[in-house]
N, C-alpha and C. Protein backbone atom coordinates (compact mmCIF):
# COMPACT_ATOMS: atom_id res chain seq x y z
N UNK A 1 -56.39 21.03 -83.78
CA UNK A 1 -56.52 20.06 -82.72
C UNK A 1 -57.37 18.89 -83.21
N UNK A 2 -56.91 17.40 -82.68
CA UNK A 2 -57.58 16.76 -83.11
C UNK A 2 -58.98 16.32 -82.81
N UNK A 3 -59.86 16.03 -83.03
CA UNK A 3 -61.27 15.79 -82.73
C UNK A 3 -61.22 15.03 -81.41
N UNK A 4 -60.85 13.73 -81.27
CA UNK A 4 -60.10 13.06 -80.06
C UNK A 4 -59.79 13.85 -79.19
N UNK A 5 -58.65 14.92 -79.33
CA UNK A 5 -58.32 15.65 -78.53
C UNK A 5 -59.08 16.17 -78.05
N UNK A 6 -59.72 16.79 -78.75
CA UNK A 6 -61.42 18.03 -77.89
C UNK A 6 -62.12 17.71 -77.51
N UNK A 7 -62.73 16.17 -77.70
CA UNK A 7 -63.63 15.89 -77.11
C UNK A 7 -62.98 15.23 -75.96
N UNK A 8 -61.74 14.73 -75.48
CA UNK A 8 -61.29 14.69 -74.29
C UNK A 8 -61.62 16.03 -73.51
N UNK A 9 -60.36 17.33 -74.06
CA UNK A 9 -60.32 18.10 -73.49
C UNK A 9 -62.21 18.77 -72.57
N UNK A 10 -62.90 18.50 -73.86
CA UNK A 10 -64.19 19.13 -73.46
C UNK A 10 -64.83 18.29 -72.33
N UNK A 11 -64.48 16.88 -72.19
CA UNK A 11 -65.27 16.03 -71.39
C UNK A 11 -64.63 16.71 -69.96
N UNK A 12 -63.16 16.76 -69.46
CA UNK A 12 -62.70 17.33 -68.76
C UNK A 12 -62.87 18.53 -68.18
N UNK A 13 -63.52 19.65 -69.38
CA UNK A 13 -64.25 20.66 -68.55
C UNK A 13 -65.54 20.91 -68.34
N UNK A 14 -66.23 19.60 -68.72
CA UNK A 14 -67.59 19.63 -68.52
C UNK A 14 -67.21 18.78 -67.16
N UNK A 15 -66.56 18.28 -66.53
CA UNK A 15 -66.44 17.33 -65.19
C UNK A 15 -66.12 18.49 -64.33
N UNK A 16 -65.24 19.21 -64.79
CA UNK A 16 -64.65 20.41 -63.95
C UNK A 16 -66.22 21.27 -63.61
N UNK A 17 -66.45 21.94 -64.45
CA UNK A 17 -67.63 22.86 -64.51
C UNK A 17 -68.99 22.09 -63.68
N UNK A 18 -69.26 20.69 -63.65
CA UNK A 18 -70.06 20.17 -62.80
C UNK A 18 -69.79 20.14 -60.86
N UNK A 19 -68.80 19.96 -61.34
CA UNK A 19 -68.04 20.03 -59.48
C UNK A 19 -68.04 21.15 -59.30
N UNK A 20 -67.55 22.45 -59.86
CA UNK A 20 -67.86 23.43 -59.38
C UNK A 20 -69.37 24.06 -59.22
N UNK A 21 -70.15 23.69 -60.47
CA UNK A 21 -71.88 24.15 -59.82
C UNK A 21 -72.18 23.32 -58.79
N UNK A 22 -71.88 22.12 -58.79
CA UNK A 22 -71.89 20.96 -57.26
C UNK A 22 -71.73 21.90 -55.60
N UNK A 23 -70.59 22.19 -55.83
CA UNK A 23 -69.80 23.03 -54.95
C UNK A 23 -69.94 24.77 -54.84
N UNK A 24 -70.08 25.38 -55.60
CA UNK A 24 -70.49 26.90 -55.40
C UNK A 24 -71.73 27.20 -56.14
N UNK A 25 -72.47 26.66 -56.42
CA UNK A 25 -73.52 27.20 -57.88
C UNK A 25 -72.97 28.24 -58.94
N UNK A 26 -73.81 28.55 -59.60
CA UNK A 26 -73.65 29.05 -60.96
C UNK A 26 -72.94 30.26 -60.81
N UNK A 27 -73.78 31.23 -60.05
CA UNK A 27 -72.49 32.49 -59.96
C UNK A 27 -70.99 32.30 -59.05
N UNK A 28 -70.88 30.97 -58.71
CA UNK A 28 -69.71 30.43 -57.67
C UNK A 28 -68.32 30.06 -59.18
N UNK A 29 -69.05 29.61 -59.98
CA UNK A 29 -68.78 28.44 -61.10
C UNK A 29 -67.84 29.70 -61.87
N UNK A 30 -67.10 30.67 -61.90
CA UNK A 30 -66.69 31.24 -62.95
C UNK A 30 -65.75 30.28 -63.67
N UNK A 31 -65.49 31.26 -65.07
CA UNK A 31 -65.22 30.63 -66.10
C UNK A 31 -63.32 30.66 -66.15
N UNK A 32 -62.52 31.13 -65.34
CA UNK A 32 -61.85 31.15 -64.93
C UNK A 32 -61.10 29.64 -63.93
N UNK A 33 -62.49 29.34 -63.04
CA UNK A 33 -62.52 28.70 -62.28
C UNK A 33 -62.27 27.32 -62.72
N UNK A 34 -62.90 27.36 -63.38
CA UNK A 34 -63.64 25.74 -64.56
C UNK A 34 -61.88 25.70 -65.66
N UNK A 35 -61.63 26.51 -66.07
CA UNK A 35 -60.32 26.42 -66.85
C UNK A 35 -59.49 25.74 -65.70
N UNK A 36 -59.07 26.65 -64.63
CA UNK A 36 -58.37 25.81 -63.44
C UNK A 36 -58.11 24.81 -63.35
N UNK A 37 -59.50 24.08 -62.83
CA UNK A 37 -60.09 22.78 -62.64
C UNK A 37 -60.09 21.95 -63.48
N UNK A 38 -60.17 22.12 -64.65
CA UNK A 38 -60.34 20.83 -65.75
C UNK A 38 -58.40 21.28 -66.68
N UNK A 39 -57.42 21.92 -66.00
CA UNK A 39 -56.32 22.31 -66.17
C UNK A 39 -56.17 22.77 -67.62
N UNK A 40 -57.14 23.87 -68.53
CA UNK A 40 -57.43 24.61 -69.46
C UNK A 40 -57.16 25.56 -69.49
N UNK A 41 -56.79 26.23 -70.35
CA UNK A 41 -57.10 27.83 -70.55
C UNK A 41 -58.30 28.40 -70.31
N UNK A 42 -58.34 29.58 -69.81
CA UNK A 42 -59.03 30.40 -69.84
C UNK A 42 -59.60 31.16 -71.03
N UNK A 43 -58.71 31.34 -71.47
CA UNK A 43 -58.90 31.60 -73.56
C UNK A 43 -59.65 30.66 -74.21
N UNK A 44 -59.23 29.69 -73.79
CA UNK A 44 -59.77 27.94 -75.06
C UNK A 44 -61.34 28.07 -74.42
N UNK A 45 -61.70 28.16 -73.36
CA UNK A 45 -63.15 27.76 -72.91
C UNK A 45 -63.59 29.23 -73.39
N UNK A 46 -63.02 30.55 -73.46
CA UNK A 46 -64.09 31.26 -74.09
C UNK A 46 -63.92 31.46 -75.21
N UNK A 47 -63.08 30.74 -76.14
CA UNK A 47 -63.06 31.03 -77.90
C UNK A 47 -64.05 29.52 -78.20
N UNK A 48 -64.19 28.30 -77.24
CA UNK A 48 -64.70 27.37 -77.53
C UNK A 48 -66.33 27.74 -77.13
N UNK A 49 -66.55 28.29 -75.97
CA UNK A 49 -67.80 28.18 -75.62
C UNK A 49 -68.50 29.76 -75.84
N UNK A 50 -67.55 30.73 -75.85
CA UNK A 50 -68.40 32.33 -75.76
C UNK A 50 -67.83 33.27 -74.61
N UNK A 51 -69.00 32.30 -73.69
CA UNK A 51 -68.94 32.82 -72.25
C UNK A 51 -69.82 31.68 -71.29
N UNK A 52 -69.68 31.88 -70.17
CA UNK A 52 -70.19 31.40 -69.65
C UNK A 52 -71.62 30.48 -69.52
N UNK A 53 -72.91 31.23 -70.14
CA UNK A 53 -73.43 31.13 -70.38
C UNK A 53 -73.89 29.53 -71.22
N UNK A 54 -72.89 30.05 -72.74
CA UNK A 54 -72.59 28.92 -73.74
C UNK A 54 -71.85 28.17 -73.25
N UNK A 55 -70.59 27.92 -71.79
CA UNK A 55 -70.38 26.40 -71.80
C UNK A 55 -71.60 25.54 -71.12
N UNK A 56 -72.35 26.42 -69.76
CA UNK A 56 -73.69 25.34 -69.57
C UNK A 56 -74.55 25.03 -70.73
N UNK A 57 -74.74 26.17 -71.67
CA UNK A 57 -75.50 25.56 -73.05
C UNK A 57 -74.92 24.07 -73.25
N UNK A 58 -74.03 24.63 -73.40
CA UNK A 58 -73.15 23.19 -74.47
C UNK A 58 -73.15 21.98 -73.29
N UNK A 59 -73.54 21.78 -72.25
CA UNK A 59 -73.61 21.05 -70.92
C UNK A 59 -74.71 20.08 -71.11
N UNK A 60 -75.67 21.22 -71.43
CA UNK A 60 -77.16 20.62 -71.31
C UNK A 60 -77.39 20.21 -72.72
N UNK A 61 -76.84 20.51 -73.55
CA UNK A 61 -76.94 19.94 -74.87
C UNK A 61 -76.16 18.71 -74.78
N UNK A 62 -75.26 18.46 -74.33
CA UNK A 62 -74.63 17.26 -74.46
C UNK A 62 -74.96 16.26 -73.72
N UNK A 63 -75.58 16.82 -72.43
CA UNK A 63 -76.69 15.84 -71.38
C UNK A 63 -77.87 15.21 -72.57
N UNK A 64 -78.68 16.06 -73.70
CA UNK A 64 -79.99 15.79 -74.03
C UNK A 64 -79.69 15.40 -75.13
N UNK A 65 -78.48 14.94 -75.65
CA UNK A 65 -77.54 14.97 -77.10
C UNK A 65 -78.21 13.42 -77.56
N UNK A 66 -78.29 12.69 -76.50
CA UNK A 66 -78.97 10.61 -76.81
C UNK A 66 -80.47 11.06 -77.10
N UNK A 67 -80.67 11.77 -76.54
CA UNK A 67 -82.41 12.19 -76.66
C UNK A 67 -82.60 12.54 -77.56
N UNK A 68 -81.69 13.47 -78.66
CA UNK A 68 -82.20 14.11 -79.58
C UNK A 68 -81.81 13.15 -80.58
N UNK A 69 -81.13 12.71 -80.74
CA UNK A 69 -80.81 11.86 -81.77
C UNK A 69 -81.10 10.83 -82.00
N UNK A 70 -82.05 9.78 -80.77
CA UNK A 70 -82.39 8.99 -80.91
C UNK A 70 -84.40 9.26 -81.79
N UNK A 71 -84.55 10.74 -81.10
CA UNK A 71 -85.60 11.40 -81.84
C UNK A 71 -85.86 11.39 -83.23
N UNK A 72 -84.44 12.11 -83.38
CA UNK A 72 -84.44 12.65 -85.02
C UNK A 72 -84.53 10.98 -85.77
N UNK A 73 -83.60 10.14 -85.26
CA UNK A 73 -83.67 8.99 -85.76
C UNK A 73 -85.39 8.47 -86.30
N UNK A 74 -85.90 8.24 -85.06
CA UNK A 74 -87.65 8.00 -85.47
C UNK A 74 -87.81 8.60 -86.01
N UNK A 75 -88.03 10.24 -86.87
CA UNK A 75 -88.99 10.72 -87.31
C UNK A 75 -88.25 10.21 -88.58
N UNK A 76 -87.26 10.37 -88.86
CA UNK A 76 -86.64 10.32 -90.28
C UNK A 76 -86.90 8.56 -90.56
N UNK A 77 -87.09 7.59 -89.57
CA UNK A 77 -86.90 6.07 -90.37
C UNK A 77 -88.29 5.75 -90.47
N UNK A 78 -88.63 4.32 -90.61
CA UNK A 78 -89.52 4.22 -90.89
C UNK A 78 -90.16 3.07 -89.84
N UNK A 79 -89.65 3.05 -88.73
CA UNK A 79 -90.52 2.53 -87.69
C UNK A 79 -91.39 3.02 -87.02
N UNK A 80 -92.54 2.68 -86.50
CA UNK A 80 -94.00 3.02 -86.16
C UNK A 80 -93.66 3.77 -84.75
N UNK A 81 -94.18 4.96 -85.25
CA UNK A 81 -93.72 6.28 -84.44
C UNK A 81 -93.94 5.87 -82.88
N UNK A 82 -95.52 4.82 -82.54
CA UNK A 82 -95.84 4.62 -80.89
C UNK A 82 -94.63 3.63 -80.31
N UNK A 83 -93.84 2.74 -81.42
CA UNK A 83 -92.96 1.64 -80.78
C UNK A 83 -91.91 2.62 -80.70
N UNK A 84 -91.37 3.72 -81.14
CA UNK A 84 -90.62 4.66 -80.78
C UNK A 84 -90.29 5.31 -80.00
N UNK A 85 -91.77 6.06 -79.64
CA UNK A 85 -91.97 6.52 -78.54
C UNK A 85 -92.28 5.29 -76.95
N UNK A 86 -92.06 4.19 -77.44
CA UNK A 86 -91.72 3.10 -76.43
C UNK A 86 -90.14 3.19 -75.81
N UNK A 87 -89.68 3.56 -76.82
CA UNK A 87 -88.27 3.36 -76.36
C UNK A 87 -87.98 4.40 -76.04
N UNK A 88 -88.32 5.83 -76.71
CA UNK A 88 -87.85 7.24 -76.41
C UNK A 88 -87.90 7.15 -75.11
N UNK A 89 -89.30 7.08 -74.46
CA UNK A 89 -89.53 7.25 -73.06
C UNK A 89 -88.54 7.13 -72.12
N UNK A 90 -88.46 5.98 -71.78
CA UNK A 90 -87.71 5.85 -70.52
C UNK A 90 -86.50 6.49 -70.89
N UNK A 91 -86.01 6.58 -72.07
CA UNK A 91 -84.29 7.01 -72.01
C UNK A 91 -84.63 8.69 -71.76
N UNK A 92 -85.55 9.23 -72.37
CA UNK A 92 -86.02 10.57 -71.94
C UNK A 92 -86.02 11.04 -70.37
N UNK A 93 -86.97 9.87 -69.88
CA UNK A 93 -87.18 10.03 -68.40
C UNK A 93 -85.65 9.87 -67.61
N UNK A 94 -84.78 8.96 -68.03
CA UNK A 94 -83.72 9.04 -67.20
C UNK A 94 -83.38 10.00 -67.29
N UNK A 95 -82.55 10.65 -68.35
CA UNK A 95 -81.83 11.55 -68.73
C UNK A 95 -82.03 12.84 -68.32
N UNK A 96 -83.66 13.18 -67.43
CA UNK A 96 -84.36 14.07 -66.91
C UNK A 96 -84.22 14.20 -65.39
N UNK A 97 -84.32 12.81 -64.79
CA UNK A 97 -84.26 12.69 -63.72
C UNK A 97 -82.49 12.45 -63.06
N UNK A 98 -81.87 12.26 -63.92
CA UNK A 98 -80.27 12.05 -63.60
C UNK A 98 -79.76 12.59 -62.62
N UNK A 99 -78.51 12.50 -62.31
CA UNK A 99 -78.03 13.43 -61.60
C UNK A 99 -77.33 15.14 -61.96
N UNK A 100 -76.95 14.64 -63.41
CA UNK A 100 -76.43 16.16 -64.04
C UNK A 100 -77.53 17.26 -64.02
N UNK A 101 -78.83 16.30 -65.07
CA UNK A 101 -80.05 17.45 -65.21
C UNK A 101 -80.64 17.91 -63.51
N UNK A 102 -80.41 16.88 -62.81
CA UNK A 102 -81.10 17.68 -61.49
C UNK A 102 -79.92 18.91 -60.47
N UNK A 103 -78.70 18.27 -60.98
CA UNK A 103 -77.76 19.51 -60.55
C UNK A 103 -78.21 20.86 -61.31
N UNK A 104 -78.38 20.98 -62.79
CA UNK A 104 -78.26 22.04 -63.68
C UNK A 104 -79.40 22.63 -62.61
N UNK A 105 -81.07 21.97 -63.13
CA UNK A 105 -82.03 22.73 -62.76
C UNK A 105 -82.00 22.83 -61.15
N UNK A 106 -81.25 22.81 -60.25
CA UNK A 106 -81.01 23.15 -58.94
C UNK A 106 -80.35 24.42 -58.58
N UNK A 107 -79.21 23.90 -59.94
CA UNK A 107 -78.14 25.96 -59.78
C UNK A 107 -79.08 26.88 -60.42
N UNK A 108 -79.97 26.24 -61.78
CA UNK A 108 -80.90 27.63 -62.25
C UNK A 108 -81.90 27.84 -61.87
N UNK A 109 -82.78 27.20 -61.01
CA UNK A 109 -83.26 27.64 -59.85
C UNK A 109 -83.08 28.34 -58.29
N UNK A 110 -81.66 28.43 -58.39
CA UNK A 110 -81.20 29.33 -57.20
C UNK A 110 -80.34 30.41 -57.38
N UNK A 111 -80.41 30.25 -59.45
CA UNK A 111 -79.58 31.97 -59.63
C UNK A 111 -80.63 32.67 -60.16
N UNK A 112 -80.51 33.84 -59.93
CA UNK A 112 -81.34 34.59 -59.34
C UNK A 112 -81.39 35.70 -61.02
N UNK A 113 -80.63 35.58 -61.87
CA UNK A 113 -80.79 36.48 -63.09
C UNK A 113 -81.32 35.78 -63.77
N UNK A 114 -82.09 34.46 -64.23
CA UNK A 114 -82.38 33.44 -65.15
C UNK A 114 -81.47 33.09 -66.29
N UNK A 115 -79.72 33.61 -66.07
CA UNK A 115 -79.05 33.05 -67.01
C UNK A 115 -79.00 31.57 -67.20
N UNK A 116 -79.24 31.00 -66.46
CA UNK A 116 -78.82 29.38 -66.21
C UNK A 116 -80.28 28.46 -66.88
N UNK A 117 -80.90 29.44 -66.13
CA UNK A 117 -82.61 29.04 -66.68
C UNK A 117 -82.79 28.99 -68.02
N UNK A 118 -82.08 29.60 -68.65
CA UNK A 118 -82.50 30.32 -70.00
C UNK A 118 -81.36 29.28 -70.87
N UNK A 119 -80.32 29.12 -70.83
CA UNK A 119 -79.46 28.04 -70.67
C UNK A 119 -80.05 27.04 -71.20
N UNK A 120 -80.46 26.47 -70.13
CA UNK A 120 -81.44 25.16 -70.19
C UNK A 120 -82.25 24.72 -70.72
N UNK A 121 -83.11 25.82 -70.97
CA UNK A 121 -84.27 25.88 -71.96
C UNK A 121 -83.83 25.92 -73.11
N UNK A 122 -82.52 26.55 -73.99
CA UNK A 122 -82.36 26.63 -75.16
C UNK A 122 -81.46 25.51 -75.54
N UNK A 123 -80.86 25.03 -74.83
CA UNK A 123 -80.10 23.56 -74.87
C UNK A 123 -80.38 22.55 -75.06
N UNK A 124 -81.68 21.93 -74.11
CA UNK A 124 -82.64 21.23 -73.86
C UNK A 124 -84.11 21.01 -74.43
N UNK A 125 -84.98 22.05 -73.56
CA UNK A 125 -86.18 21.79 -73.83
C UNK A 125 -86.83 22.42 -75.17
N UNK A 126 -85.66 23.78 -75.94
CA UNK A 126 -86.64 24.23 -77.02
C UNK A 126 -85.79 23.40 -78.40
N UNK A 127 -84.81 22.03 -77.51
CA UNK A 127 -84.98 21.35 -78.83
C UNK A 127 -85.21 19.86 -78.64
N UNK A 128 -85.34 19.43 -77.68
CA UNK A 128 -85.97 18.51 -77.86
C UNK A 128 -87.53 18.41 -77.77
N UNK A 129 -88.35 19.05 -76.98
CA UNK A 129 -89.91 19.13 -76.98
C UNK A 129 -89.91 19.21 -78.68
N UNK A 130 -89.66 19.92 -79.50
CA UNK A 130 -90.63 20.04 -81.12
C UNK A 130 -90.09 19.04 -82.08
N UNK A 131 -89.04 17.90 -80.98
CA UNK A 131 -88.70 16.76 -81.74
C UNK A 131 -89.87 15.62 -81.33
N UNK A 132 -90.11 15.90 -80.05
CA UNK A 132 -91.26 14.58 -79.75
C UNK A 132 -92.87 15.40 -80.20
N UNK A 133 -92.59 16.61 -80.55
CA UNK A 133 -93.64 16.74 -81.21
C UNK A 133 -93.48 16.32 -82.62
N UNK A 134 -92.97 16.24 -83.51
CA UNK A 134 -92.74 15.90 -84.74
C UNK A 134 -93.10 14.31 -84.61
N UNK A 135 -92.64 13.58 -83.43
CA UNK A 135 -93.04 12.44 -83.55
C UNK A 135 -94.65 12.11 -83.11
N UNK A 136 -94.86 12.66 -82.05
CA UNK A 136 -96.79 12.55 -81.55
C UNK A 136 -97.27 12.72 -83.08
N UNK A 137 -96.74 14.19 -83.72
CA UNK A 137 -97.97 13.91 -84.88
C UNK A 137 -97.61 13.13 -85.84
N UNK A 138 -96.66 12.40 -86.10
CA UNK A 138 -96.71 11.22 -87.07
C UNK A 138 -97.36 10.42 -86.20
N UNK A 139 -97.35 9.59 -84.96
CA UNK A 139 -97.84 9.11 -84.21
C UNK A 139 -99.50 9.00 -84.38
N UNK A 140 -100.25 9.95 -83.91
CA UNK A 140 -101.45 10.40 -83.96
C UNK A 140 -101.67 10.90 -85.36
N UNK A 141 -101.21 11.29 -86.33
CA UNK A 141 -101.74 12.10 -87.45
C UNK A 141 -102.03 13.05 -87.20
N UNK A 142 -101.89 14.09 -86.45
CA UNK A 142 -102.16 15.30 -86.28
C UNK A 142 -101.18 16.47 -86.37
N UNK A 143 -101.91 17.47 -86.64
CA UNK A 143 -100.73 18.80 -86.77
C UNK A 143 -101.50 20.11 -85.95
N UNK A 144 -100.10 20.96 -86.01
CA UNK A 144 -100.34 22.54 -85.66
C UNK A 144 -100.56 21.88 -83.97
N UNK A 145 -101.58 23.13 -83.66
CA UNK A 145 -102.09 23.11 -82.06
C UNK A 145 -102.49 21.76 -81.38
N UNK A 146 -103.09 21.04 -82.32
CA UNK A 146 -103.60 19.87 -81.71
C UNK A 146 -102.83 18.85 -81.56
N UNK A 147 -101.29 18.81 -82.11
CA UNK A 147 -100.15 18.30 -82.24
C UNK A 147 -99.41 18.64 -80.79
N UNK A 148 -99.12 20.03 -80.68
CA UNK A 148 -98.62 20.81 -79.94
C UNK A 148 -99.58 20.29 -78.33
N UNK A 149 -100.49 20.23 -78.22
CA UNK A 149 -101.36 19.31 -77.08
C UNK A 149 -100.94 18.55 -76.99
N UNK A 150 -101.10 17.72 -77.81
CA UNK A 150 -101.03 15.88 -77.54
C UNK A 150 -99.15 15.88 -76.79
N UNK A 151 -98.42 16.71 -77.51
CA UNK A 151 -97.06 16.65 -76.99
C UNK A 151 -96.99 16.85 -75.76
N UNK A 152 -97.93 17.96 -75.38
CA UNK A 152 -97.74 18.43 -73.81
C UNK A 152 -98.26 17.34 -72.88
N UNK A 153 -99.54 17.10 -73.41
CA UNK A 153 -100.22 16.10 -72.47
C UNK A 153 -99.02 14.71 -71.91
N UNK A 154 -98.51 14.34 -73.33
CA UNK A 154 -97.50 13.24 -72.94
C UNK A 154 -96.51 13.23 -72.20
N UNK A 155 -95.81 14.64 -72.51
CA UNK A 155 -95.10 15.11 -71.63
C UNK A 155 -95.13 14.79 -70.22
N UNK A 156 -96.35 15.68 -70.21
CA UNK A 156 -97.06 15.50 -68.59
C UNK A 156 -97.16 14.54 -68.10
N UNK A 157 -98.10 13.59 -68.66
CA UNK A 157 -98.08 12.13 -68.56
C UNK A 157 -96.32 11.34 -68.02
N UNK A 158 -95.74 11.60 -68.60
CA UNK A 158 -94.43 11.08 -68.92
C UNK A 158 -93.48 12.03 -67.34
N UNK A 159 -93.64 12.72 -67.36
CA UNK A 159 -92.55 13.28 -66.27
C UNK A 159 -93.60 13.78 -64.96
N UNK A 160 -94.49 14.30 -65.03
CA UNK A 160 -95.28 14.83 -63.70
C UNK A 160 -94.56 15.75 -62.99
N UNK A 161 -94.50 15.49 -62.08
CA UNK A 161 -93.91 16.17 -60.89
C UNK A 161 -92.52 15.43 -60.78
N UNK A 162 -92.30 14.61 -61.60
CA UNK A 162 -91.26 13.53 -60.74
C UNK A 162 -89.98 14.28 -61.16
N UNK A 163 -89.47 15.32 -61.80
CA UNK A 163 -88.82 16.44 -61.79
C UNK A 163 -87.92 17.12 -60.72
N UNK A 164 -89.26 18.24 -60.77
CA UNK A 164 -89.13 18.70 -59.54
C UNK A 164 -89.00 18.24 -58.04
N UNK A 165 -89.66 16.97 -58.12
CA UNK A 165 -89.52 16.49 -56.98
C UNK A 165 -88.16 15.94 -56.59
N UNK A 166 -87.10 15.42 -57.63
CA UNK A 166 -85.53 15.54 -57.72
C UNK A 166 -85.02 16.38 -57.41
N UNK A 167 -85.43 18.09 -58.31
CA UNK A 167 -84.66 19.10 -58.05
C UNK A 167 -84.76 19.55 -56.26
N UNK A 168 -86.12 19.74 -55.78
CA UNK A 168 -86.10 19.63 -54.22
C UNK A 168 -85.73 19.15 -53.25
N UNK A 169 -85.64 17.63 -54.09
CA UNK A 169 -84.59 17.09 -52.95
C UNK A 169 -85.54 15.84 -51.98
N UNK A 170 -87.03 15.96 -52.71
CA UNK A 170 -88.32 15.19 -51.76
C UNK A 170 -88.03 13.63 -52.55
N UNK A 171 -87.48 13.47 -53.34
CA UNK A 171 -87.64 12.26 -54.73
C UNK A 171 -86.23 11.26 -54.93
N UNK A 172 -86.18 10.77 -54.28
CA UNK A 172 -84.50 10.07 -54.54
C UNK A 172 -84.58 9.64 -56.29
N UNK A 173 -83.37 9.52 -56.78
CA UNK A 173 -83.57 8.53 -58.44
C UNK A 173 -83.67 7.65 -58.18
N UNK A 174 -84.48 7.05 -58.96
CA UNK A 174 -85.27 6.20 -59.39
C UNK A 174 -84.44 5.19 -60.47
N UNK A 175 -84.71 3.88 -60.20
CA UNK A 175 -84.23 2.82 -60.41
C UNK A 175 -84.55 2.67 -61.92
N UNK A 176 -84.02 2.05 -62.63
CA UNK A 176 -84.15 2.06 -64.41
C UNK A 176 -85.52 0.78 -63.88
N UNK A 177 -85.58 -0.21 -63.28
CA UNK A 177 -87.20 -0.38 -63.50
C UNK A 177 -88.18 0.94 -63.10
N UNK A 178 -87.59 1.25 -62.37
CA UNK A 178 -88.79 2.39 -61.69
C UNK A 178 -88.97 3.28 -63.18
N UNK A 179 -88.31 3.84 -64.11
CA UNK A 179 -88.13 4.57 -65.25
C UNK A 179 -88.78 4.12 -66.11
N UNK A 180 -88.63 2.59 -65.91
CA UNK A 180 -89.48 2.16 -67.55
C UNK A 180 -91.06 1.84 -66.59
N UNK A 181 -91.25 1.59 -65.80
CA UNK A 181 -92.75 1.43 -65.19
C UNK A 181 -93.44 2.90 -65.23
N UNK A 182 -92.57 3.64 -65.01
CA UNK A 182 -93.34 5.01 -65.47
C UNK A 182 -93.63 5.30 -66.57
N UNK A 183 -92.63 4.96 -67.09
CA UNK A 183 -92.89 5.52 -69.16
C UNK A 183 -93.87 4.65 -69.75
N UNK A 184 -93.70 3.02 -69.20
CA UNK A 184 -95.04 2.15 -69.39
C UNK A 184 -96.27 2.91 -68.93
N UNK A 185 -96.58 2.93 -67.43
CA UNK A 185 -98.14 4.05 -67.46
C UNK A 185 -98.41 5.11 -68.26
N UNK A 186 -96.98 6.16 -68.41
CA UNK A 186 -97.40 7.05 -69.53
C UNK A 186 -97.86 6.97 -71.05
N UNK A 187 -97.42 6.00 -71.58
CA UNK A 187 -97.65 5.28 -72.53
C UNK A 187 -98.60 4.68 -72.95
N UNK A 188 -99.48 4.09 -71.72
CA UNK A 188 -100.54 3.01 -71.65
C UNK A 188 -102.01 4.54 -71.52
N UNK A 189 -101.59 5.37 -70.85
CA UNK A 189 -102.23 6.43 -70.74
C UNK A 189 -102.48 7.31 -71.89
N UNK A 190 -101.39 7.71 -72.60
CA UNK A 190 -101.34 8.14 -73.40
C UNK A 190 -102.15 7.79 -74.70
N UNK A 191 -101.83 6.55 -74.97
CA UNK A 191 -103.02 5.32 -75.96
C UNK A 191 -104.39 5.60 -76.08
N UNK A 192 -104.77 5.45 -74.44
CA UNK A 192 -106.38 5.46 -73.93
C UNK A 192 -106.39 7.40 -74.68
N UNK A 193 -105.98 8.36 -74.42
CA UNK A 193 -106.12 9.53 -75.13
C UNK A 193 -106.22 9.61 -75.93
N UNK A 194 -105.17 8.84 -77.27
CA UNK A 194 -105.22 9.60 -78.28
C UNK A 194 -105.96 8.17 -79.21
């Protein structure tokens, strides 16, 4: 199959597979269902993805796919890691606050085995967090634990509550100024720290 082809076909069942967690959540969402819907096999989505499990992997990886690569980009070139992390920011913060990432963490917060949770975390956060750590400590010069801080702190700095407060439902999205005025305070905050 051609590359073209799959990444059509795949965009189609990642649209499918969103309307259905939209519409039934995660244990609603079978993998059956999602073939249906995005007019696939049932075979092709589990020789392509596994199981279930691995097509939200591959969901949330492809949601955090600009994030990571715009990451890897900084650490590997040779522009000054803080003007980097100027730009990382806000595209980070959108991409967090969106509408896909606040659907995901809405269904894996209301399924109840932490498959979805777990999902997410290995898709997402356990690869992009030790990319913006790679960048804080070129950033700061620091390594190990004290690296591993400064990441969290920014983090923190950088998203807050404004998350969760999407996934609940208390937080409407936020306007791409509203995104970069945040990543600006986090940023400006962040400075005064390190």
């Amino acid at each position: 199959m051609r590359e073209e082809t799959r990444q059509r076909r795949h965009t189609a069942i990642a649209a499918a597979a969103y309307e259905l967690l939209a519409q039934k959540g995660y244990d609603g969402a079978s993998m059956l269902s999602i073939a249906k819907a995005a007019k696939a096999s049932n075979e092709t989505l589990y020789k392509w993805y596994g199981d279930k499990q691995g097509l939200f992997q591959a969901l949330v990886r492809d949601n955090a796919a600009q994030t990571e690569q715009v990451l890897k980009e900084a650490i590997e070139g040779d522009t000054d890691p803080m003007k980097s992390l100027q730009e990382i920011a806000p595209l980070f913060l959108g991409m967090l606050l969106g509408d896909r990432a606040v659907l995901l963490n809405r269904a894996a917060a209301a399924e109840p085995s932490g498959e979805l949770g777990s999902a997410l975390s290995a898709g997402g956060r356990e690869i992009v967090q030790p990319l913006f750590g790679n960048l804080i400590a070129q950033a700061t010069g620091t390594q190990g634990a004290q690296a591993a801080q400064l990441t969290a702190h920014f983090l923190g700095l950088l998203v807050g509550d404004l998350q969760i407060k999407r996934v609940i439902g208390v937080q409407n999205a936020l306007t791409k100024s509203e995104i970069d005025t945040q990543a600006s305070t986090a940023l400006l905050a962040f400075a005064k720290l390190v």
